[in-house]
Protein backbone atom coordinates (compact mmCIF):
# COMPACT_ATOMS: atom_id res chain seq x y z
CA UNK A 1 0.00 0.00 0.00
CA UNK A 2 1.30 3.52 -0.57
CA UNK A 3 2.58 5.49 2.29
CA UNK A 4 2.43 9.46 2.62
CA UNK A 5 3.60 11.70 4.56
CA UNK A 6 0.69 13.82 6.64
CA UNK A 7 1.65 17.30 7.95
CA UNK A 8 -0.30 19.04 10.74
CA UNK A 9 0.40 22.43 11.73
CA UNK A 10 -1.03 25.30 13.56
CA UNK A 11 -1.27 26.98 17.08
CA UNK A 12 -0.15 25.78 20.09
CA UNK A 13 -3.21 23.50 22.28
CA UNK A 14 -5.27 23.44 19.01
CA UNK A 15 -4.86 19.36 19.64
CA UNK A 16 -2.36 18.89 16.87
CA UNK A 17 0.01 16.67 18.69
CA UNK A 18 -3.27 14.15 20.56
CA UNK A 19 -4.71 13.89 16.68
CA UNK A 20 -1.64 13.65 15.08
CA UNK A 21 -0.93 10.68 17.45
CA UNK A 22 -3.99 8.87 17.12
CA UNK A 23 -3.57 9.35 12.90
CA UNK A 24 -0.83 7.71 13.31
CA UNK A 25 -1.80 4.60 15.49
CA UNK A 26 -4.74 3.92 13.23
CA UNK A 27 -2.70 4.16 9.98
CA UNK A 28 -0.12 2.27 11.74
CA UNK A 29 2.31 5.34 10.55
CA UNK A 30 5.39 6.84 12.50
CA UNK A 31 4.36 10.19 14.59
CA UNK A 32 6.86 12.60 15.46
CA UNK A 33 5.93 15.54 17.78
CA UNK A 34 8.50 17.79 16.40
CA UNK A 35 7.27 20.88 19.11
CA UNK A 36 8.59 18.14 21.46
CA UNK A 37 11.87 18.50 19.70
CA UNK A 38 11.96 22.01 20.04
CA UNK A 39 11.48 21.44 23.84
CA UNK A 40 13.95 19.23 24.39
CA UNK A 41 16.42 21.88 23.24
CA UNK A 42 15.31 24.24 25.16
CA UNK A 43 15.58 22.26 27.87
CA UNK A 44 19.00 20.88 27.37
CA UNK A 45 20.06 24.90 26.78
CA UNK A 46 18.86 26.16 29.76
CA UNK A 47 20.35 22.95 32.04
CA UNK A 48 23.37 24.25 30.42
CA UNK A 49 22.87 28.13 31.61
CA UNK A 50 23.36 28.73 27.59
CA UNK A 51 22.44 32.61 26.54
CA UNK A 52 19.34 32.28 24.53
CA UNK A 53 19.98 35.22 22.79
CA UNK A 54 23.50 34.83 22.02
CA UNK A 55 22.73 32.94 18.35
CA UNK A 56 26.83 31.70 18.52
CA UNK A 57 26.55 30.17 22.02
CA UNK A 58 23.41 28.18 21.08
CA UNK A 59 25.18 27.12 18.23
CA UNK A 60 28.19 25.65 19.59
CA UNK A 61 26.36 23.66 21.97
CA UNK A 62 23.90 22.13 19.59
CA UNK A 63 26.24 19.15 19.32
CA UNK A 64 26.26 18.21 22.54
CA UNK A 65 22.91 16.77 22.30
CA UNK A 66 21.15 14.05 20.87
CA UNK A 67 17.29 13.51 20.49
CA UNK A 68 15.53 10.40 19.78
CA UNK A 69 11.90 8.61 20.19
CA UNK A 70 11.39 6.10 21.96
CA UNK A 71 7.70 4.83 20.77
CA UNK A 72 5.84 8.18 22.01
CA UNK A 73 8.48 9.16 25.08
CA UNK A 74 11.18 11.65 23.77
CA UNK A 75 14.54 11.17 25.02
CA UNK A 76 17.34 14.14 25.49
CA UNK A 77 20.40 12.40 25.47
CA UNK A 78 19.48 9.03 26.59
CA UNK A 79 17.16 10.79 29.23
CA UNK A 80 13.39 10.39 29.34
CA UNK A 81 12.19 14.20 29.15
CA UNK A 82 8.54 14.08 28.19
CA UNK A 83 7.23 15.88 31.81
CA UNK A 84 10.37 18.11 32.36
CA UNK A 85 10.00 19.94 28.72
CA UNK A 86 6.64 20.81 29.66
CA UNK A 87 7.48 22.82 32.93
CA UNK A 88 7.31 26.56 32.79
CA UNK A 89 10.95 27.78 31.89
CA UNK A 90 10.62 25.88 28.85
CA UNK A 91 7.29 26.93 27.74
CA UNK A 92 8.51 30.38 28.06
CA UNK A 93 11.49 30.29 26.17
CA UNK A 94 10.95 27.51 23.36
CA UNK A 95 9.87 29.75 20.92
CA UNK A 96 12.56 31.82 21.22
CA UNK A 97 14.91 28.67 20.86
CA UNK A 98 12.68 27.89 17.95
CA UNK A 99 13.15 31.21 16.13
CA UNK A 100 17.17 30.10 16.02
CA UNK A 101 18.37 29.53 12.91
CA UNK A 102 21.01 26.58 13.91
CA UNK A 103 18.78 25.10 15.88
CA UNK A 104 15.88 25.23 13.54
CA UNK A 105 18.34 23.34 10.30
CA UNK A 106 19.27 21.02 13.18
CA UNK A 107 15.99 19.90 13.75
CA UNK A 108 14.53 20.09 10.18
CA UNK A 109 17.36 18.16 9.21
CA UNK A 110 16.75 15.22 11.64
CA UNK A 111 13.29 15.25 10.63
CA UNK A 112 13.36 15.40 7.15
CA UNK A 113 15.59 12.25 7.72
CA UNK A 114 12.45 10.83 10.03
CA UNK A 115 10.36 11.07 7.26
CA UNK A 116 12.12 10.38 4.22
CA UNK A 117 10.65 6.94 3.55
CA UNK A 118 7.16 8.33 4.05
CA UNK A 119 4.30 6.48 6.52
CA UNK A 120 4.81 9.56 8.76
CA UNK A 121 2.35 11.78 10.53
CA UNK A 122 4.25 14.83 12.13
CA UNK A 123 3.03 18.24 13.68
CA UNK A 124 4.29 21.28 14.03
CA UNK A 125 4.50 24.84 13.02
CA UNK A 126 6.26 24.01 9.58
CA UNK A 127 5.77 20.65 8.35
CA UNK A 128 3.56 21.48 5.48
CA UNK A 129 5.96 24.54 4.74
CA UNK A 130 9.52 23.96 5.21
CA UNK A 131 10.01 20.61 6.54
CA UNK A 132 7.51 18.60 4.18
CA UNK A 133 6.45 21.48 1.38
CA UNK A 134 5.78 17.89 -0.70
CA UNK A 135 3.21 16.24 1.84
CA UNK A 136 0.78 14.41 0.70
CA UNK A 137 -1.86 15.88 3.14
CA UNK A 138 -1.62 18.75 4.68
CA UNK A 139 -3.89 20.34 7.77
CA UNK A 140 -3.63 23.51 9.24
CA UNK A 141 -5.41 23.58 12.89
CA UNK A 142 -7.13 26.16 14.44
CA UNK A 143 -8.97 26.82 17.80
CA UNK A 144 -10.09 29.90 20.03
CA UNK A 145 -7.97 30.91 22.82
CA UNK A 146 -9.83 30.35 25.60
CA UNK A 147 -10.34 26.57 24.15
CA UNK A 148 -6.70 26.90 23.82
CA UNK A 149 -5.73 27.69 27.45
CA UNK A 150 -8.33 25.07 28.88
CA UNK A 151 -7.10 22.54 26.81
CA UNK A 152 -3.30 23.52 27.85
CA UNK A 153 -4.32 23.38 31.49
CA UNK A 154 -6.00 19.93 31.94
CA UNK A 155 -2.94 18.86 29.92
CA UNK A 156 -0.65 20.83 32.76
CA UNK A 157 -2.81 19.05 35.13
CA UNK A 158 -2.22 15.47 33.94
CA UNK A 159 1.47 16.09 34.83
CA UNK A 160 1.23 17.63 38.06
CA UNK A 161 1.73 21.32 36.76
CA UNK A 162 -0.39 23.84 37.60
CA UNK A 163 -1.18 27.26 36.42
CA UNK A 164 -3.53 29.69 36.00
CA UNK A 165 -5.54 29.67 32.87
CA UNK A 166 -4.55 34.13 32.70
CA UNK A 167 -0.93 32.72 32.54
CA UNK A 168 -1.46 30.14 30.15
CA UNK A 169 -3.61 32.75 28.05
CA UNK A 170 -0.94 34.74 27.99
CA UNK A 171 1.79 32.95 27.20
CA UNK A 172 -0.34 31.40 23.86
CA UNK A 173 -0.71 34.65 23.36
CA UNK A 174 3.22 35.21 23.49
CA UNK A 175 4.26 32.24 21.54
CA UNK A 176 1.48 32.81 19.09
CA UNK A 177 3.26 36.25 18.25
CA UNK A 178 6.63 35.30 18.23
CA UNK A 179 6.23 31.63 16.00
CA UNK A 180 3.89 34.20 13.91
CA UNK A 181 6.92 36.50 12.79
CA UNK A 182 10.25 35.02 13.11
CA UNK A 183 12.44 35.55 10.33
CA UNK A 184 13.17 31.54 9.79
CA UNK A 185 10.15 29.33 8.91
CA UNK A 186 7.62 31.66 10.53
CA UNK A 187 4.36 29.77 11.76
CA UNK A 188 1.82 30.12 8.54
CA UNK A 189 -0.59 28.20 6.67
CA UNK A 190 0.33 26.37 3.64
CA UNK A 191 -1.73 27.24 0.43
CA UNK A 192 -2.67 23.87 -0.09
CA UNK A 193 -3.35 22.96 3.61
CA UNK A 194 -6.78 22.11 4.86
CA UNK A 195 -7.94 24.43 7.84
CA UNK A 196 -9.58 23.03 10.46
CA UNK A 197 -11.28 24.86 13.30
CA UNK A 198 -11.35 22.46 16.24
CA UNK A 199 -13.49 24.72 19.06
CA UNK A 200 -16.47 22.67 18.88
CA UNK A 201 -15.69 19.85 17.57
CA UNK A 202 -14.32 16.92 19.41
CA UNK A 203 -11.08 14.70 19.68
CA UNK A 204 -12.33 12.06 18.17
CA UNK A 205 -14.27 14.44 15.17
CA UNK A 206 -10.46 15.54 14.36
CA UNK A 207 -8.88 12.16 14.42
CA UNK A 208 -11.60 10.14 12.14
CA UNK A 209 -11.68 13.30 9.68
CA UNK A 210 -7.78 13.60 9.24
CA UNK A 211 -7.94 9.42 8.80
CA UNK A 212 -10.39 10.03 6.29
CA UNK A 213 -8.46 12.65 4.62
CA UNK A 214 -5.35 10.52 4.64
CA UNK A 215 -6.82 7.54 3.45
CA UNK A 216 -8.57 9.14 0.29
CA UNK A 217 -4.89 10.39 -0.33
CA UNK A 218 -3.13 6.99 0.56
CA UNK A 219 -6.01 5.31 -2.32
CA UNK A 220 -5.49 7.93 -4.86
CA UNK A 221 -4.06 6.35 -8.76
């Protein structure tokens, strides 16, 4: 059977990551969370005490690390990170580690290599654009913000974080404007992406209509 490759991008806690998963699963495809990539850099940077806006020093530490999968658990340099890159520090400086040049050829790099036999599903902010401009399917996701922040929160929750839904607000808010308009692979729909507003319509809605997408694609002469 033919495999694609099935890019979903869009705003942060529009469910991108929780569909793409599922997607995945179902198709029995590889899913890569490449915002969890992101993370892990900006976690190993600031372990480090590297200055995030000194472009060199970011730079010459990027090969100190190594980031792998291991099934849906990311690991930073053999470690198991997946609650750590979710704490606060690194939700408020990832995008400004993402808006890094190195860092951001780094990680396409390694994920264009991910993907390069197809039977992926990977999310992000530029899979359909930079990473992937060739996908097969492409969705852009959307949501209102105070979805957005809710959805954030309960996921906070589930790890033992907590925080108010003002700070979470505004921290989408921040990330929304810097991913928006960085100079390097700014956050943007493709023109042939599907948008899809996901405010009222459930997990499940998402996952069965990106399946559906993917396998009218996967069937197509």
């Amino acid at each position: 059977m033919k495999k694609i490759v099935i890019a979903i991008d869009g705003y942060s806690a529009c469910g991108k990551s929780s569909t793409a998963k599922q997607v995945a699963a179902r198709l029995g495809y590889t899913f890569i969370d490449s915002g969890a990539m992101y993370r892990a850099v900006t976690l190993f940077l600031l372990n480090n005490d590297v200055n995030l806006e000194d472009a060199e020093q970011v730079e010459n530490h990027l090969d100190q690390l190594e980031i792998k999968f291991d099934g849906d658990s990311i690991l930073l340099n053999g470690d198991n990170v997946d609650t750590a890159i979710r704490t606060k520090p690194v939700n408020e400086n990832v995008s400004i580690v993402s808006a890094i040049s190195s860092v951001r050829r780094k990680m396409v790099n390694q994920q264009q290599s991910i993907g390069k036999d197809k039977g992926v599903v990977m999310d992000g902010r530029d899979i359909g654009t930079v990473v992937f401009p060739d996908a097969e399917l492409k969705v852009f996701m959307t949501a209102e913000m105070s979805i957005r922040a809710k959805r954030r929160q309960k996921e906070l929750l589930e790890k033992g974080i907590e925080e108010t839904l003002e700070s979470i607000e505004r921290n989408l808010e921040e990330r929304d404007e810097v991913d928006s308009t960085r100079e390097d692979s700014p956050l943007m729909k493709a023109d042939d992406a599907l948008e899809i507003d996901t405010t009222h319509i459930t997990l499940e809605e998402q996952i069965t209509q990106i399946e559906q997408l993917a396998k009218e694609k996967i069937n197509e002469d």
